[in-house]
C-alpha atoms as a PDB file:
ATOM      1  CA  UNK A   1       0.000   0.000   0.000  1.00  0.00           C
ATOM      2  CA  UNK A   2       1.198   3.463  -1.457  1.00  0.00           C
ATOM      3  CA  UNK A   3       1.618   6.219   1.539  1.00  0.00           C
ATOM      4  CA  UNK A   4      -1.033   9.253   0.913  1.00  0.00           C
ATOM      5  CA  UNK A   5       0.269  12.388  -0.342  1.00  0.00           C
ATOM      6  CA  UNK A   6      -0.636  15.135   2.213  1.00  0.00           C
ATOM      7  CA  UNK A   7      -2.530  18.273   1.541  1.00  0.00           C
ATOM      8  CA  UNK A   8      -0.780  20.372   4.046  1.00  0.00           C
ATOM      9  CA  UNK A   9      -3.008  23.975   3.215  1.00  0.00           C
ATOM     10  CA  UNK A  10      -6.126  22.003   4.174  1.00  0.00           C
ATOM     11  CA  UNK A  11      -4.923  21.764   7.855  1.00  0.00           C
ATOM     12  CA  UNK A  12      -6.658  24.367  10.399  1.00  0.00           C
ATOM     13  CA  UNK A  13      -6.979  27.218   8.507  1.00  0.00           C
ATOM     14  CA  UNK A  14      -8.104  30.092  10.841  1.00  0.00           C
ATOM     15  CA  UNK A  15      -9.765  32.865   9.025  1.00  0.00           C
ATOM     16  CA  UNK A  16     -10.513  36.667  10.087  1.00  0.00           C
ATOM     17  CA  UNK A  17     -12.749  39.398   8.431  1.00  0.00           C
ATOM     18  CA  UNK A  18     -11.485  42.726   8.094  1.00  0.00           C
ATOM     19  CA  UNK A  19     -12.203  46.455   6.473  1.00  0.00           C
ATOM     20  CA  UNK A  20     -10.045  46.992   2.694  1.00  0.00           C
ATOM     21  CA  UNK A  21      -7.459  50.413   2.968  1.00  0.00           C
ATOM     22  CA  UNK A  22      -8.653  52.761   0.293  1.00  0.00           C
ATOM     23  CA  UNK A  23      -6.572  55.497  -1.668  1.00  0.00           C
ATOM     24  CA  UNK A  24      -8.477  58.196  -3.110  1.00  0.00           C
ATOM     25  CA  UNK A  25     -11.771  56.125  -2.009  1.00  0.00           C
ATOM     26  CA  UNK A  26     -10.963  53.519  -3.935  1.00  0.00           C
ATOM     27  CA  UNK A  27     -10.603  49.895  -2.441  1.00  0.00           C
ATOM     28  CA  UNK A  28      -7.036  48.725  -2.437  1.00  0.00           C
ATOM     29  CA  UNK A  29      -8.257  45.394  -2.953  1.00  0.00           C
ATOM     30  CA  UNK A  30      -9.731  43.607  -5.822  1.00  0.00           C
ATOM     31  CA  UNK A  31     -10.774  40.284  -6.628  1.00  0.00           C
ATOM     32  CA  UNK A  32      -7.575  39.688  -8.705  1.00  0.00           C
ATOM     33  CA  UNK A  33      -5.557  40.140  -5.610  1.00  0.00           C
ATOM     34  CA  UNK A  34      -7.848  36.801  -4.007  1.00  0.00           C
ATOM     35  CA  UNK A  35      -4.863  34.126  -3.289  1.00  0.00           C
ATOM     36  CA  UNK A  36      -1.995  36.607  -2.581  1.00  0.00           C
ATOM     37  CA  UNK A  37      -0.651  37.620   0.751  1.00  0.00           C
ATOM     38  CA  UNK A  38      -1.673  40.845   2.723  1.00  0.00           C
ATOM     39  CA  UNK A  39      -0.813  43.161   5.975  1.00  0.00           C
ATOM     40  CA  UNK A  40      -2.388  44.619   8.228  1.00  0.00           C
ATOM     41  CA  UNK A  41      -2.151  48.704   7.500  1.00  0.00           C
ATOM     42  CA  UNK A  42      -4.670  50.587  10.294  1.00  0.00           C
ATOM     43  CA  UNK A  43      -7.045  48.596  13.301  1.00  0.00           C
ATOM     44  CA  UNK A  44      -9.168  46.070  11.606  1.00  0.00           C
ATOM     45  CA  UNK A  45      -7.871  47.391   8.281  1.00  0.00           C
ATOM     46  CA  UNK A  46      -5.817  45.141   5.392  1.00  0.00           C
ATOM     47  CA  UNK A  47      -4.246  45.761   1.957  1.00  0.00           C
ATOM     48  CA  UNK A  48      -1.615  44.463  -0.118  1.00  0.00           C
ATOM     49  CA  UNK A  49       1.961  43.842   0.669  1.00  0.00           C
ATOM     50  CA  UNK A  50       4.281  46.663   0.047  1.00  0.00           C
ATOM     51  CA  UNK A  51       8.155  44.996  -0.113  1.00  0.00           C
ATOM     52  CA  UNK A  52       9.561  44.626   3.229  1.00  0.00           C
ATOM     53  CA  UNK A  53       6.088  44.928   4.915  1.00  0.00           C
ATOM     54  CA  UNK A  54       4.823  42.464   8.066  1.00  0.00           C
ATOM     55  CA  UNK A  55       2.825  39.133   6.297  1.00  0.00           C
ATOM     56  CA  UNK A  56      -0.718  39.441   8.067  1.00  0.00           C
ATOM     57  CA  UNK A  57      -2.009  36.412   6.378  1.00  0.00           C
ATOM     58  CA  UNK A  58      -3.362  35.198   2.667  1.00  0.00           C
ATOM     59  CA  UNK A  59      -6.666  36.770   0.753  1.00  0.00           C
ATOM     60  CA  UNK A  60      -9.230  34.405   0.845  1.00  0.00           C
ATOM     61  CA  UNK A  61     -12.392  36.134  -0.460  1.00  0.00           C
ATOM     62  CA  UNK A  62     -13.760  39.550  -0.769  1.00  0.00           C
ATOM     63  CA  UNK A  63     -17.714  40.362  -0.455  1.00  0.00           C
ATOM     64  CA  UNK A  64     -19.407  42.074  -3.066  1.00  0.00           C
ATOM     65  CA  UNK A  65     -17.947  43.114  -6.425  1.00  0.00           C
ATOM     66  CA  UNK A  66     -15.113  44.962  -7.629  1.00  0.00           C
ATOM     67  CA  UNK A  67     -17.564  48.489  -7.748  1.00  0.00           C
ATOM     68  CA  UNK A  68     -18.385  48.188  -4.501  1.00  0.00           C
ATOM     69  CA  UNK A  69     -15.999  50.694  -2.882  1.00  0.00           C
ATOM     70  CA  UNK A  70     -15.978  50.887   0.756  1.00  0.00           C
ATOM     71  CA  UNK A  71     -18.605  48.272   1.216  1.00  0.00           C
ATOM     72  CA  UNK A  72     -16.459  45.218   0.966  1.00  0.00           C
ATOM     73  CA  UNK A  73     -15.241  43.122   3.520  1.00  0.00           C
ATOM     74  CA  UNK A  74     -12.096  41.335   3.065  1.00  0.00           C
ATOM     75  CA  UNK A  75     -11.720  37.306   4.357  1.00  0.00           C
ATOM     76  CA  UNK A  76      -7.926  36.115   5.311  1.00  0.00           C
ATOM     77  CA  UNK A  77      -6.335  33.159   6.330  1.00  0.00           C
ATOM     78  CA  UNK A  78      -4.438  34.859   9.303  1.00  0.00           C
ATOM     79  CA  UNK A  79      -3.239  30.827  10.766  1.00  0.00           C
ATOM     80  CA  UNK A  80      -2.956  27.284   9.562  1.00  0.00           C
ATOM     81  CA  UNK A  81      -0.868  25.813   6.600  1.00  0.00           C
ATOM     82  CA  UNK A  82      -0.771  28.114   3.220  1.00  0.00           C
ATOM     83  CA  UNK A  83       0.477  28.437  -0.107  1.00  0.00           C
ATOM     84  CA  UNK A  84       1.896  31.706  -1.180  1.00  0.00           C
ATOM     85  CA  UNK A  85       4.304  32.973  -4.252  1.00  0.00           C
ATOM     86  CA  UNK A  86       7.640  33.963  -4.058  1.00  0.00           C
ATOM     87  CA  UNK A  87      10.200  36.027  -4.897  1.00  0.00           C
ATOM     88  CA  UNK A  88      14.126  36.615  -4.338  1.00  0.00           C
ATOM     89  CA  UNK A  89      15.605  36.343  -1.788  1.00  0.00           C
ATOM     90  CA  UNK A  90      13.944  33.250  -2.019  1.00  0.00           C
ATOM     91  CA  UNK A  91      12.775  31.700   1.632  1.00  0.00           C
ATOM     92  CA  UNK A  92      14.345  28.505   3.113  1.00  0.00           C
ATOM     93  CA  UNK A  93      12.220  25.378   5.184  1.00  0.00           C
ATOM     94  CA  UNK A  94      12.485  26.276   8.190  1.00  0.00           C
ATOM     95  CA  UNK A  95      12.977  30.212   8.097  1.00  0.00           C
ATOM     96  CA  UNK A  96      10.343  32.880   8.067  1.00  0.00           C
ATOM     97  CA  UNK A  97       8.986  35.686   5.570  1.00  0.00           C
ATOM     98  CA  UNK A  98       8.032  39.001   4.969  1.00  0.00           C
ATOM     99  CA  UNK A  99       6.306  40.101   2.145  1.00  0.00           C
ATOM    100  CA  UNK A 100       7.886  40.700  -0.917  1.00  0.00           C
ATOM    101  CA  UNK A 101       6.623  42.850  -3.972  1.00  0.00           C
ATOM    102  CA  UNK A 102       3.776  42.700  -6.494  1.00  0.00           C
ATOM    103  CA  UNK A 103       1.538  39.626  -4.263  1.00  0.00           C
ATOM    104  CA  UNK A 104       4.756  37.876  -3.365  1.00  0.00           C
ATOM    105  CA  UNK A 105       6.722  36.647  -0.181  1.00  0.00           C
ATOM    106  CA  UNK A 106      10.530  36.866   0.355  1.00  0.00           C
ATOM    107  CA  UNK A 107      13.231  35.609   2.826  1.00  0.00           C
ATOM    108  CA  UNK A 108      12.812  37.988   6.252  1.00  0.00           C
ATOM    109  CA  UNK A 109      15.480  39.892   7.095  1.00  0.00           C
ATOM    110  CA  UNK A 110      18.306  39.636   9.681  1.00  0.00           C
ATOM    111  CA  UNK A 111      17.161  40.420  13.264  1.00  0.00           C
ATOM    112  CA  UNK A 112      19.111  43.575  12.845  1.00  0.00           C
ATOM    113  CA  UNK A 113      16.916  45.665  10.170  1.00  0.00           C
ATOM    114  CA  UNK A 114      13.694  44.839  13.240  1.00  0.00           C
ATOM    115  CA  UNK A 115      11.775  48.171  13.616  1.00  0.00           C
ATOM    116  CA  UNK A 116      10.111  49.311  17.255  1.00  0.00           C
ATOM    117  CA  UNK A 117       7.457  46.688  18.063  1.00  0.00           C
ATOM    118  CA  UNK A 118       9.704  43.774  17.157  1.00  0.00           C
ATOM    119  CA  UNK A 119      10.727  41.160  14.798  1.00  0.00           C
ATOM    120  CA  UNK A 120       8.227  41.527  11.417  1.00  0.00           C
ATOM    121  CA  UNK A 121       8.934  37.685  10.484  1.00  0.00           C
ATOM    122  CA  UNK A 122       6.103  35.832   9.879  1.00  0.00           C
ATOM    123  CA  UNK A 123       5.332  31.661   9.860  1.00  0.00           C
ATOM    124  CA  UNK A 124       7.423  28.996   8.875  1.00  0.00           C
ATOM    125  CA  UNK A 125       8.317  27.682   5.729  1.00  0.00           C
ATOM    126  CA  UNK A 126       7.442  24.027   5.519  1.00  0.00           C
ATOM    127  CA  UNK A 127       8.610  23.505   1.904  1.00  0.00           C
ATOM    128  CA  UNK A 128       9.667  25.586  -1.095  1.00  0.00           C
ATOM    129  CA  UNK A 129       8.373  24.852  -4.898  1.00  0.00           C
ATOM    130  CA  UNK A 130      11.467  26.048  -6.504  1.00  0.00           C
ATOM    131  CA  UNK A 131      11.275  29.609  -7.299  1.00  0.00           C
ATOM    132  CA  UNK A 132       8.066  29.666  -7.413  1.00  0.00           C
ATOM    133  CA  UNK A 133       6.104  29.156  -4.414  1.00  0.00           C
ATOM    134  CA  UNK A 134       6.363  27.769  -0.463  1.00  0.00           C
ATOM    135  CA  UNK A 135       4.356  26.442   2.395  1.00  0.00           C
ATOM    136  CA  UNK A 136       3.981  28.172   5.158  1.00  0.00           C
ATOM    137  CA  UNK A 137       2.509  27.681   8.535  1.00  0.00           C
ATOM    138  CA  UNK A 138       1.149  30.931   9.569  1.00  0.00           C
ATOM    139  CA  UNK A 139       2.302  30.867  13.287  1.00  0.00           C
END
């Protein structure tokens, strides 16, 4: 008997709702941006990861349509097992992230570049895809 593949991003995800950032009252999330990773930008507030920023969690769904400015709600994966792109410096099993640019995750930084508050690591990286994606458990 074979041993069963395991589907690691389908073990306790825990989800939060929060309120979308706006620019110009305009929603700084959109429907094409369901799958990538987000942070946290005011109280009870999320948008999309700027380079360097602190990985809140993954975009899992977003209420209404795309037109709906301001009366959207945004759904994210903020703990359990995910999938999320990459990009260089590419993360390691075992190490943590940060977001990187354009919907991506990167290697986190050395413990020196940590801003008041603390370290802005996120997770752990279970297993990298290459170059182009890792598991992480949001921890």
């Amino acid at each position: 008997m074979a041993v069963r593949d395991q589907n690691l991003e389908s073990i306790a995800p825990v989800l939060a709702t929060f309120t979308i950032k706006q620019t110009s009252g305009v929603d700084d999330l959109k429907d094409a941006n369901i799958g990538e990773p987000v942070t946290l930008t005011s109280d009870g507030e999320v948008g999309p990861c700027g380079d360097g920023d602190q990985l809140l969690g993954k975009l899992i769904s977003l209420t209404l349509n795309d037109g709906d400015d301001g009366d959207r709600l945004a759904t994210v994966q903020i703990g359990g097992v995910c999938r999320l792109a990459i990009t260089s410096t590419y993360p390691v099993a075992g190490n943590r992230v940060v977001c990187g640019a354009s919907g991506t995750v990167k290697q986190a930084p050395t413990a020196a570049s940590d801003p008041a508050g603390g370290n802005i690591a996120r997770g752990t990286v279970l297993e990298v895809n290459g170059t182009t994606d890792c598991i992480i458990l949001l921890n």
